[in-house]
Every structure is written in structure tokens, then in C-alpha cells.
Protein backbone atom coordinates (compact mmCIF):
# COMPACT_ATOMS: atom_id res chain seq x y z
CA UNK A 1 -22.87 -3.53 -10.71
CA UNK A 2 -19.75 -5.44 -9.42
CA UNK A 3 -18.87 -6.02 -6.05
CA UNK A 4 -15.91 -4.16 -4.93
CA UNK A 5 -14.06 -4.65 -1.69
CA UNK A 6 -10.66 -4.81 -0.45
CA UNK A 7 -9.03 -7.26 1.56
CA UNK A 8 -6.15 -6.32 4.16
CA UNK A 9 -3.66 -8.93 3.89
CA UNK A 10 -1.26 -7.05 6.07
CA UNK A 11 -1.42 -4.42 8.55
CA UNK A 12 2.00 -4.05 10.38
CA UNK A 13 4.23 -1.38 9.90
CA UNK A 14 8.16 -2.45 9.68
CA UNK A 15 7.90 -4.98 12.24
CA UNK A 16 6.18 -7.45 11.85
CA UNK A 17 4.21 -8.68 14.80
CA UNK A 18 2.55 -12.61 15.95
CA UNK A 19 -1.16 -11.64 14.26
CA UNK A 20 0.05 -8.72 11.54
CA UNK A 21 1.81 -9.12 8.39
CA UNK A 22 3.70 -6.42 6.80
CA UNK A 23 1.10 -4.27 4.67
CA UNK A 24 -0.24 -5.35 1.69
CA UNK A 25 -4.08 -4.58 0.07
CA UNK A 26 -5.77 -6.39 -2.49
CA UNK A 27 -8.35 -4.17 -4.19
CA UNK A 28 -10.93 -6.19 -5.82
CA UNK A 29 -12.63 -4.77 -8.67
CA UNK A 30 -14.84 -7.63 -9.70
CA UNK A 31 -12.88 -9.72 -12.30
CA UNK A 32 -9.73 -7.81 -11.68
CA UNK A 33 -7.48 -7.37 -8.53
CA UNK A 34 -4.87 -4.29 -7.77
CA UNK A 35 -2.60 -4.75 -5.44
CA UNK A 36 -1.32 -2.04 -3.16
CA UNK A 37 1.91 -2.66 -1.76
CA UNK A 38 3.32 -5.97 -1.68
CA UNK A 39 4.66 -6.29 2.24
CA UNK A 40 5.76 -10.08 3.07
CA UNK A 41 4.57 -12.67 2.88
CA UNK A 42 1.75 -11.41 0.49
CA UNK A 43 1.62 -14.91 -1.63
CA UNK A 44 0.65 -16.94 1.15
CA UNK A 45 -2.14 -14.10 2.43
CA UNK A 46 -3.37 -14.26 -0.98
CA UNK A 47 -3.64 -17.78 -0.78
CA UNK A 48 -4.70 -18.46 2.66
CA UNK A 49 -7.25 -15.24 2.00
CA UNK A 50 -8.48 -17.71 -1.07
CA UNK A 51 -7.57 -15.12 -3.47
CA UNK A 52 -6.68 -16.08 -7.29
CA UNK A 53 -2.91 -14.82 -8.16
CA UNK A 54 -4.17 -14.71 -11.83
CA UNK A 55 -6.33 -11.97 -11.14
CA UNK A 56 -3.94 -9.52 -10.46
CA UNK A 57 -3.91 -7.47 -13.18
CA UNK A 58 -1.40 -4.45 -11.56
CA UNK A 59 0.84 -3.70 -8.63
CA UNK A 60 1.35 -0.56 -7.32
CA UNK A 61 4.18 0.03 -4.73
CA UNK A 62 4.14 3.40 -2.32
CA UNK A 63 7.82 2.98 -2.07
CA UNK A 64 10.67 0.47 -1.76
CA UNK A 65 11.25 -0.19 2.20
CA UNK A 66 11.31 -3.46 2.49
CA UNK A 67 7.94 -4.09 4.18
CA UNK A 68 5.99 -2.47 1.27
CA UNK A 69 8.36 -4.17 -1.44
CA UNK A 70 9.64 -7.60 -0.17
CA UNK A 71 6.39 -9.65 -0.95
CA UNK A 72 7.09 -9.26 -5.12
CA UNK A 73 9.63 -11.49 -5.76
CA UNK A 74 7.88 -14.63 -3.62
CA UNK A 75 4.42 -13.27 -5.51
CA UNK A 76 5.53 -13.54 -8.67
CA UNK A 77 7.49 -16.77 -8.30
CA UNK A 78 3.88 -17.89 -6.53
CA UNK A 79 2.43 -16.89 -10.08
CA UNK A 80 4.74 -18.84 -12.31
CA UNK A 81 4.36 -21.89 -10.31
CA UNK A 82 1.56 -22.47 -8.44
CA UNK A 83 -0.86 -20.25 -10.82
CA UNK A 84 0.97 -21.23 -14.20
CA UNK A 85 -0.02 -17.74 -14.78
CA UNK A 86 -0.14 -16.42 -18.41
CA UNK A 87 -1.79 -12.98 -18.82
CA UNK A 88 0.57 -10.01 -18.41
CA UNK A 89 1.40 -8.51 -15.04
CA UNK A 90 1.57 -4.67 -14.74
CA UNK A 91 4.22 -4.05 -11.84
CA UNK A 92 4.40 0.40 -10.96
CA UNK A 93 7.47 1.34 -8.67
CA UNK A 94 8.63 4.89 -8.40
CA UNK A 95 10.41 6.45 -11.56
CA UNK A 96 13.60 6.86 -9.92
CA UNK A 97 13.61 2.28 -9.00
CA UNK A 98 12.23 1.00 -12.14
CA UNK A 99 16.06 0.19 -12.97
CA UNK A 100 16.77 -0.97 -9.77
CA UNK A 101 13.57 -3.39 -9.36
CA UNK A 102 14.77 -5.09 -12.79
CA UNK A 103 17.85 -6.01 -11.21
CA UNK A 104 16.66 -7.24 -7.98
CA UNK A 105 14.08 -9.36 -9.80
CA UNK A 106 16.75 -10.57 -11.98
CA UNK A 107 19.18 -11.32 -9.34
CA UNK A 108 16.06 -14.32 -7.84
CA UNK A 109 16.05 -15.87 -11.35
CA UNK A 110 13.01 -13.51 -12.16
CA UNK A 111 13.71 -12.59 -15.70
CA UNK A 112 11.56 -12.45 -18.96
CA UNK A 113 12.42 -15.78 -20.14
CA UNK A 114 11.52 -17.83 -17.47
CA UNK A 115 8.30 -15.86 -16.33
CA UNK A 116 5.83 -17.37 -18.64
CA UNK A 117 4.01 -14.03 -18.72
CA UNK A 118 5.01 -10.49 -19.61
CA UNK A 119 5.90 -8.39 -16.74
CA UNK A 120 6.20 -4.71 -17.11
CA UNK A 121 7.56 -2.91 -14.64
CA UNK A 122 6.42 0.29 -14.78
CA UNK A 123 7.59 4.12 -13.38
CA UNK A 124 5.08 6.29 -11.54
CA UNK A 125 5.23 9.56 -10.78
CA UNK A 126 3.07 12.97 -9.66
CA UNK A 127 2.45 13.60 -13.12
CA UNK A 128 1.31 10.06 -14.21
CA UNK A 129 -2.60 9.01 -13.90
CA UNK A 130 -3.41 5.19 -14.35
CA UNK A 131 -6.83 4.32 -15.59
CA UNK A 132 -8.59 1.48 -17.29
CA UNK A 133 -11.91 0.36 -17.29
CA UNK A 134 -12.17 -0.66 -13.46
CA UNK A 135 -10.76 2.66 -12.26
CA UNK A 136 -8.32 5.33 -11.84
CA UNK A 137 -5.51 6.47 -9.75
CA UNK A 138 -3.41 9.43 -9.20
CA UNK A 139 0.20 9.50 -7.02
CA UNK A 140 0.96 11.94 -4.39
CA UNK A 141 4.50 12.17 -3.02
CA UNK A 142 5.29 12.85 0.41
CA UNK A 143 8.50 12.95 2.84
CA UNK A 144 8.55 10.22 4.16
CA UNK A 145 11.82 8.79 2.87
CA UNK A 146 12.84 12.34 2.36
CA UNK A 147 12.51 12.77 6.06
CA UNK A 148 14.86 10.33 6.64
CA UNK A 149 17.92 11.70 4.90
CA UNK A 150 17.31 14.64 6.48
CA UNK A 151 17.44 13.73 9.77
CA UNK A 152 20.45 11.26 8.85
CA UNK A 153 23.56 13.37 7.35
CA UNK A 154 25.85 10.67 6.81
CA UNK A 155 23.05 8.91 5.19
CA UNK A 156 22.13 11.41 2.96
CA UNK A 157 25.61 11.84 1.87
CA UNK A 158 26.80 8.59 1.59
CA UNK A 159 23.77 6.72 -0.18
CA UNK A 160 22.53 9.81 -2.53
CA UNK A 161 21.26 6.90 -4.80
CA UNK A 162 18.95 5.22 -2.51
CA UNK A 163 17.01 8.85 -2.31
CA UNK A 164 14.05 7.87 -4.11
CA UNK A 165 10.33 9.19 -3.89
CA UNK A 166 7.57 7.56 -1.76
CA UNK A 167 4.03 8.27 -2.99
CA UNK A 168 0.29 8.09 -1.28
CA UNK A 169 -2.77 6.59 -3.92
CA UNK A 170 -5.53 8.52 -4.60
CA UNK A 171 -8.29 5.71 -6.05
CA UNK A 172 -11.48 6.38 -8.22
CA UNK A 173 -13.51 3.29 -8.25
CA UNK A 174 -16.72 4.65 -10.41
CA UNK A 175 -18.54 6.67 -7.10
CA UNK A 176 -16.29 5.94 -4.51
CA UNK A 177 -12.82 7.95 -3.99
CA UNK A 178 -10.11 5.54 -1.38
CA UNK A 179 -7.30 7.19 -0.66
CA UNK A 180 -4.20 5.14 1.11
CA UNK A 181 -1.70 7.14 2.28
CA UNK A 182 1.43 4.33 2.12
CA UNK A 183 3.85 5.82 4.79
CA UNK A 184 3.65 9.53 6.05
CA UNK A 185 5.66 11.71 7.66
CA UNK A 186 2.90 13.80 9.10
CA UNK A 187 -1.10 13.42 8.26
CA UNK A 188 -1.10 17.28 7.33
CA UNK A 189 0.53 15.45 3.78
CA UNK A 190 -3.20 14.42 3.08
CA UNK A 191 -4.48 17.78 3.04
CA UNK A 192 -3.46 17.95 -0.94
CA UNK A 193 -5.81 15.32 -1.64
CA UNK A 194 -8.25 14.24 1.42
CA UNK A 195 -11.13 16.18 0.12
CA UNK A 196 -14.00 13.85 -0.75
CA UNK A 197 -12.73 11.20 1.08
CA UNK A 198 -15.30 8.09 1.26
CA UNK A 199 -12.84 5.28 2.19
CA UNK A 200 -9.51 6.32 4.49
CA UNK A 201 -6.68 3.58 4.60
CA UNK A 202 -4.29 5.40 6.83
CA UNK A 203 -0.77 4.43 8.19
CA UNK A 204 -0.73 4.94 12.17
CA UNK A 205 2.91 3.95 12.56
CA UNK A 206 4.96 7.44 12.13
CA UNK A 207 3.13 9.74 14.09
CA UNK A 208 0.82 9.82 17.43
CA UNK A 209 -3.09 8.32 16.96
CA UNK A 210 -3.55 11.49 19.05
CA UNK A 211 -1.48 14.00 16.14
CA UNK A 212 -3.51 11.59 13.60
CA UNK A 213 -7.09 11.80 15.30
CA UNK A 214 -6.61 15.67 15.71
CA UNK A 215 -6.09 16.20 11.93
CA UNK A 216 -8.71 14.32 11.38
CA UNK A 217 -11.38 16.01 13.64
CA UNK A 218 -11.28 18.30 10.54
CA UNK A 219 -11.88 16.63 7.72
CA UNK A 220 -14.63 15.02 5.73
CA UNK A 221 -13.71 11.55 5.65
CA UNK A 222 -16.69 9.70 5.58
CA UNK A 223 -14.97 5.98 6.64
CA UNK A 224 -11.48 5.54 8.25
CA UNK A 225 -9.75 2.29 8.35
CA UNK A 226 -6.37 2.40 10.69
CA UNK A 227 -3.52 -0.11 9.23
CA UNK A 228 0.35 -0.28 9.03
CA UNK A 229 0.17 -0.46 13.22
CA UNK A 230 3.39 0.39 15.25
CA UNK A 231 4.19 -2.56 17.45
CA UNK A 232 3.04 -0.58 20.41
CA UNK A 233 -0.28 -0.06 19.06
CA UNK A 234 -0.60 -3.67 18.35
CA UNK A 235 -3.71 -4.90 20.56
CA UNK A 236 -4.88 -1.86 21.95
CA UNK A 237 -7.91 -1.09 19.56
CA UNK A 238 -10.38 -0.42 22.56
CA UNK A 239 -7.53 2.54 23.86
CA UNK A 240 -6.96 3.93 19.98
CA UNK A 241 -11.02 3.90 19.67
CA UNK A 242 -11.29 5.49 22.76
CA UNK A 243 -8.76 8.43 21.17
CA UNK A 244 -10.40 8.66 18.28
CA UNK A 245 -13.61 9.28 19.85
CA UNK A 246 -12.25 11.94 22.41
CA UNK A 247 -11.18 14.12 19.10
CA UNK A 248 -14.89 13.60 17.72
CA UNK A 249 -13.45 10.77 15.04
CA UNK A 250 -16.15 8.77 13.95
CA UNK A 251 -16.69 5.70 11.28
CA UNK A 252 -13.41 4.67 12.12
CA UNK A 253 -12.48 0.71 12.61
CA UNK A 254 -8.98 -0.69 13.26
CA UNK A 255 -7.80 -3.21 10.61
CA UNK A 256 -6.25 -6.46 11.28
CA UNK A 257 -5.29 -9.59 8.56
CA UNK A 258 -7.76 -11.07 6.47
CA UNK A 259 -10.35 -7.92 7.57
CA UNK A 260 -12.68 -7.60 3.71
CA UNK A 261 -14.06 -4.03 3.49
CA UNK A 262 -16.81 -3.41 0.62
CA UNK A 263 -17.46 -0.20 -0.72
């Protein structure tokens, strides 16, 4: 059987911090890598992480703030130069961005013609599955960008274009279900699809490690892995630990850059 592991080339949430990157996951699948969200500066964690840009075969992004989305551009351009990279590149955004990513791409000098390799760029939704031979994945929305246009009037009025969904991943990798929620806006959104947990990659950036650790305390989740770290929460894995284990949380680690976790 193939190895498979993931490696956490970013853990920060929006900002950015001196030892976290924004978030970014490469999913290794053997001969094949999936990348889950594409926070900056991806390229060079892939590189400095020894990891082979050619093997990407998809990328799958929760949602377009700028710390999931920014590393594409600067990947792909990584790809056509440094890789000389041929094989086609599967690129998933939500539905609602597809147009929007095609623009931005084309607005760096990222278009067909001077790619070298077919790039599809790809709509998912609730109602779309992905699967090939390695695995397969299902989308989840939540409100977490929703949440902000509620709380934000003017926002909501003005920009009614930038409203676009934000999803969590729900992976099947043969015996082994991973979930990673992308960005929340409460962890009572995993209770649609927690069940059966075995690997958690969890967000702790928009809600309390004590709201987080008590929704846990009630679930099956047979590893955790805490990522996407408020600035506040930085270097203080001993005092989240120590949370965790007051609300009866256990097989739970704290992820930093670079950290490979097999399955």
C-alpha cells in the first residue's frame, strides 16, 4: 500500500506570523499530491519542504480570502518555470469565482498560451463529489464569509458580488476519512459531517480553543491536528494543550510549518 501523509506548509490564520505561513496542505497520496488551500508563499514551502510541483495533480481552495488563495498565482508561475511542468493541473474554486479566478490569473500573465500545461479551473459546490483513483472528496459550506456580510451592512450592500460560498473538505483516502474544516464560523458547522472522524485538521482562529475544545469533548474524532492559529495563540501550545486536556480532548497535537502527518 502507498504511503500517505500530509505536510502542513502553513498554519497561520490571516496574519501571518515570524514561524507560520498562511495555510496551505499538501496531501500526499503516493505518486500524486492535492493541495488544500494555497495560502502564501506555498511555492517556496513546497520547495523548501522538498516537494515536486509536478506532482500536483489538483487544487482545492475553501474559499477566496486572500490567505487561502494568494499562493496560486506564484505556484503556478513556480510550475511553468522552475518545474517546466507539462501534465494538466486541476485548479477547484467555489462555483460562484471560477469567472473571477480566470481573470485574476489572467491579469499576472497566467493564461492558456503561455502555461505550457492545461489548467482547468474548476467550480465546486455541495452537490459536487471529486473522486479518482487516490480518493474522494465531498464540500460542505459554512458561514463563514456569510457571517461577515451579516455583521457588515454596508458591506453586504455595497459588494453583493464578492458574496461567495466558503466550503469545509470532507476526504476519503481508501480507510481513512480527514476532514479540514477551511475557516468556520462556529465548530457546531462540523456536526453535518464529523462523524467518523480519523484525522481532524481544524482552524482555531475564529472562535475560543475553549468554545472549540468543548465541542469537541463530544465527538469521536479519533486524531486532532490544530492549524490556521490566531496570532495570539501563536507559541502557546503548552497553555492550548493544557485546555484541551481540561475538556477531556485527547490525540490532539498543535501544527506548525513543515510538521508531516501519516495516516
Amino acid at each position: 500500500m502507498k504511503n500517505r501523509s500530509c505536510c502542513l506548509l502553513g498554519t497561520a490564520s490571516g496574519i501571518p506570523t515570524k514561524t507560520r505561513n498562511n495555510v496551505s496542505i499538501v496531501l500526499d497520496a503516493g505518486d500524486d499530491y492535492y493541495l488544500l488551500d494555497a495560502g502564501e508563499p506555498c511555492a517556496a514551502s513546497m520547495l523548501r519542504n522538498g516537494l515536486d510541483y509536478n506532482k500536483v495533480k489538483a487544487i482545492f481552495i475553501s474559499h477566496l480570502d486572500a490567505d487561502h488563495f494568494a499562493g496560486v498565482p506564484m505556484l503556478i508561475k513556480s510550475m511553468i518555470l522552475w518545474a517546466r511542468r507539462r501534465t494538466p493541473l486541476k485548479l477547484f474554486v467555489p462555483r460562484r469565482a471560477v469567472s473571477d479566478v480566470r481573470r485574476c490569473l489572467a491579469m499576472m500573465y497566467l493564461v492558456d498560451e503561455a502555461l505550457g500545461f492545461r489548467l482547468g479551473i474548476l467550480p465546486l459546490s455541495e452537490e459536487f463529489e471529486y473522486r479518482d483513483d487516490n480518493l474522494s472528496m465531498t464540500f460542505h459550506g459554512n458561514r463563514h464569509i456569510k457571517n461577515r456580510f451579516c455583521r457588515n451592512p454596508a458591506l453586504r450592500d455595497k459588494y453583493p458580488e464578492l458574496q461567495k460560498e466558503s466550503f469545509s473538505f470532507c476526504l476519503n483516502l481508501k480507510n481513512r476519512k480527514i476532514v479540514y474544516t477551511g475557516d468556520l464560523a462556529r465548530p457546531e458547522e462540523m456536526e453535518a459531517f464529523i462523524g467518523g472522524t480519523d484525522v481532524l485538521l481544524s482552524e482555531l482562529a475564529h472562535f475560543t480553543p475553549e468554545a472549540f475544545f468543548q465541542y469537541l469533548s463530544a465527538q469521536n474524532v479519533k486524531r486532532i491536528i490544530c492549524l490556521h492559529f490566531h496570532p495570539d495563540w501563536d507559541d502557546r501550545e503548552t497553555e492550548l494543550l493544557g485546555l484541551a486536556e481540561k475538556y477531556g480532548v485527547k490525540n490532539i497535537a498543535m501544527g506548525r510549518d513543515g510538521l508531516r502527518i501519516n495516516f
